[in-house]
C-alpha atoms as a PDB file:
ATOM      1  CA  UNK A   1      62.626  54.752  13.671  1.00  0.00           C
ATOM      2  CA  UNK A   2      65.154  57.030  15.309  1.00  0.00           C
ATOM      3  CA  UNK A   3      68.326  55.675  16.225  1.00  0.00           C
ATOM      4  CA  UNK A   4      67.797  52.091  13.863  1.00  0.00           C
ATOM      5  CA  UNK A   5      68.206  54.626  11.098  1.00  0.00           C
ATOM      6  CA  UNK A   6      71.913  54.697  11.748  1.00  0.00           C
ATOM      7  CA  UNK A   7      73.479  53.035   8.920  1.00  0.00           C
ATOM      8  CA  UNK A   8      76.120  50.513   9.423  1.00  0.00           C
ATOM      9  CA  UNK A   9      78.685  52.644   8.089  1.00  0.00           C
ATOM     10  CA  UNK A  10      77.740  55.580  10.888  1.00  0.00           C
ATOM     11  CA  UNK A  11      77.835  52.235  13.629  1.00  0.00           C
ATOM     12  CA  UNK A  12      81.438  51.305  13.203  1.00  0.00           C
ATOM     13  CA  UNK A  13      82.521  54.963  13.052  1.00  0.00           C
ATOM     14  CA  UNK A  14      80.417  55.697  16.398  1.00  0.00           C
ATOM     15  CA  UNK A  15      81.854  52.872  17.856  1.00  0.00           C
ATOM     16  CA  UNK A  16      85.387  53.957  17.920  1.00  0.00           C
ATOM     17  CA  UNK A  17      84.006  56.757  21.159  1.00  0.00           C
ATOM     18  CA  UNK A  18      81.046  56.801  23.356  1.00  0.00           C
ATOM     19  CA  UNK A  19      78.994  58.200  20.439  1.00  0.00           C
ATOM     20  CA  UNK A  20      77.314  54.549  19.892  1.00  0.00           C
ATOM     21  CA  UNK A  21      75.453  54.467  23.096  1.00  0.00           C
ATOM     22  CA  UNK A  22      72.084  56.531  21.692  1.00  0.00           C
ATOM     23  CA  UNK A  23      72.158  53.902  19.027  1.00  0.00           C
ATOM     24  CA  UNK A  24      73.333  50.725  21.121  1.00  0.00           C
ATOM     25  CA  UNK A  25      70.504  51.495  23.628  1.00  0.00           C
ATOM     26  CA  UNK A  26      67.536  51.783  20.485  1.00  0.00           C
ATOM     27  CA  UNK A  27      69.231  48.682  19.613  1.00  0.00           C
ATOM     28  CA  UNK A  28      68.872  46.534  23.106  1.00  0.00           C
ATOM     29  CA  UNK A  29      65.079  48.202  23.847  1.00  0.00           C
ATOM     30  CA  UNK A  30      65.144  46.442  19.816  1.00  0.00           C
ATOM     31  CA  UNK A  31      65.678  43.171  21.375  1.00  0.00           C
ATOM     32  CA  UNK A  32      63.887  44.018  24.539  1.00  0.00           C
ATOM     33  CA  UNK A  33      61.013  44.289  23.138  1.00  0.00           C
ATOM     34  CA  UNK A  34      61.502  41.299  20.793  1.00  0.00           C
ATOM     35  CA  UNK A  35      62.139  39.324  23.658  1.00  0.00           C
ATOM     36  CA  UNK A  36      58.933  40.497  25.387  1.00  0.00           C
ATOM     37  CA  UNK A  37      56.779  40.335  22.582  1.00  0.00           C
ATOM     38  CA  UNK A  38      58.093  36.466  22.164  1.00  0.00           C
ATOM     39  CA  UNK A  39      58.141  35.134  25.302  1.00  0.00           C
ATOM     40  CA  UNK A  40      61.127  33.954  25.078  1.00  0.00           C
ATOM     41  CA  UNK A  41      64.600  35.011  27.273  1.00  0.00           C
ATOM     42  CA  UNK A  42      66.599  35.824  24.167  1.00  0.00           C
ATOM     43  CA  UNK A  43      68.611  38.155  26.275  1.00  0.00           C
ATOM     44  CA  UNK A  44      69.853  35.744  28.746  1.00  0.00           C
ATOM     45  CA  UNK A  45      73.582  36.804  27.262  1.00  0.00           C
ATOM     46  CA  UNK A  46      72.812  39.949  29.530  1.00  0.00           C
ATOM     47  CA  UNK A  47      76.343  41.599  28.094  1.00  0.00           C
ATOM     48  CA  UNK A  48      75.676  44.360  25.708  1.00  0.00           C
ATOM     49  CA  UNK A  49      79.028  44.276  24.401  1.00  0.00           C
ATOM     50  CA  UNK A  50      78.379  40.697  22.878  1.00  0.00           C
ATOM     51  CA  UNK A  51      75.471  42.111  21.186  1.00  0.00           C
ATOM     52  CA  UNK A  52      76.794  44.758  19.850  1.00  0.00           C
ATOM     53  CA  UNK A  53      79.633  42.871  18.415  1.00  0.00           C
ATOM     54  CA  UNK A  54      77.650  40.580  16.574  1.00  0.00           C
ATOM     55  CA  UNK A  55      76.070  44.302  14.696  1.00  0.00           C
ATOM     56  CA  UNK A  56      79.398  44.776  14.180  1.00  0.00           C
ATOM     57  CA  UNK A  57      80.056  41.401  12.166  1.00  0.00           C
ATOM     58  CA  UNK A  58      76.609  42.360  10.598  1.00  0.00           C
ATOM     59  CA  UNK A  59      78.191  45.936   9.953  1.00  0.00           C
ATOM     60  CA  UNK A  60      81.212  44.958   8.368  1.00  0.00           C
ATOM     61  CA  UNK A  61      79.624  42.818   6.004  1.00  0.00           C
ATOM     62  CA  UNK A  62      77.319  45.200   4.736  1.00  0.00           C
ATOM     63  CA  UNK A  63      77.967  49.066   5.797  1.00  0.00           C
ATOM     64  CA  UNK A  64      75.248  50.015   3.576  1.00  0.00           C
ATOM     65  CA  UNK A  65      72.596  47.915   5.505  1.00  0.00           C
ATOM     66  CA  UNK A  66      70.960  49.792   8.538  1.00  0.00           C
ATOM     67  CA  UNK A  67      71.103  48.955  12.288  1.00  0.00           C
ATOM     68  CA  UNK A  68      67.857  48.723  12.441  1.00  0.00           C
ATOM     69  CA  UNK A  69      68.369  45.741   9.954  1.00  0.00           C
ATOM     70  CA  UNK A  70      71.605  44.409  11.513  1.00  0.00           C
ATOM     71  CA  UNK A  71      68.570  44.188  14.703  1.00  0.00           C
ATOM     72  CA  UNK A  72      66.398  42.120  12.721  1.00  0.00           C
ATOM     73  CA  UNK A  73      68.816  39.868  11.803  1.00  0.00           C
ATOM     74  CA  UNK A  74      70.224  39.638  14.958  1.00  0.00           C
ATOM     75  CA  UNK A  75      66.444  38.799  16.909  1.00  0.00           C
ATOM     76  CA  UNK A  76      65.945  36.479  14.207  1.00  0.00           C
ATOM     77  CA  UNK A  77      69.486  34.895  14.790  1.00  0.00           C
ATOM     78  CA  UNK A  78      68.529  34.842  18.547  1.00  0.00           C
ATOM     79  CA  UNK A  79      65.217  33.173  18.414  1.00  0.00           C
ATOM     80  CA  UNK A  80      66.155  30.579  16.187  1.00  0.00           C
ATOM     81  CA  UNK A  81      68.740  29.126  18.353  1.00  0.00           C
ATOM     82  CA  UNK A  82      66.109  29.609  21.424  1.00  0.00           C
ATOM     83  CA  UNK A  83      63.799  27.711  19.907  1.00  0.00           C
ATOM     84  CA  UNK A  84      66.459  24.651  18.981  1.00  0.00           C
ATOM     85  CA  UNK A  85      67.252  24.358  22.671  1.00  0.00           C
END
C-alpha cells in the first residue's frame, strides 16, 4: 500500500518539514479515488491542508493506527455527511 503504510506516529513527525508530501499525496489520490468510485464530490473542500489536519486529529489520537486507516476513517467521515445533505 506504499505510502498508507506510514504510521501515524511517522505522519506527525513528517509533518513538521516537507517530508509529508509523498504521504499527503497517497493520501488525497486515497480520497480521489473514493470520491470517484462514489460518485459523490467529497472533495469539494479542495484545500489539502484541511484534510490533512483532520489525519492529524486522527493521528494524535492514535499514533499507532496507520494513515492508510486515518484515510478510511476520514472517506467514511466524508461520505456520511455528503449523504445527510
Amino acid at each position: 500500500m506504499g505510502a498508507g503504510n506510514v504510521s501515524c506516529k511517522e505522519w506527525a513527525q513528517l509533518r513538521t518539514s516537507t517530508e509529508y508530501f509523498s504521504a499527503g499525496n497517497w493520501l488525497l489520490g486515497f480520497l480521489s479515488a473514493t470520491a470517484w468510485n462514489s460518485g459523490k464530490d467529497i472533495l469539494s473542500v479542495k484545500n489539502a491542508e484541511i484534510l490533512f489536519k483532520k489525519v492529524d486529529e486522527f493521528c494524535s489520537k492514535d499514533p499507532d493506527q496507520s494513515i492508510a486507516d486515518a484515510a478510511v476513517g476520514l472517506s467514511d467521515q466524508m461520505l456520511d455527511k455528503f449523504s445527510v445533505k
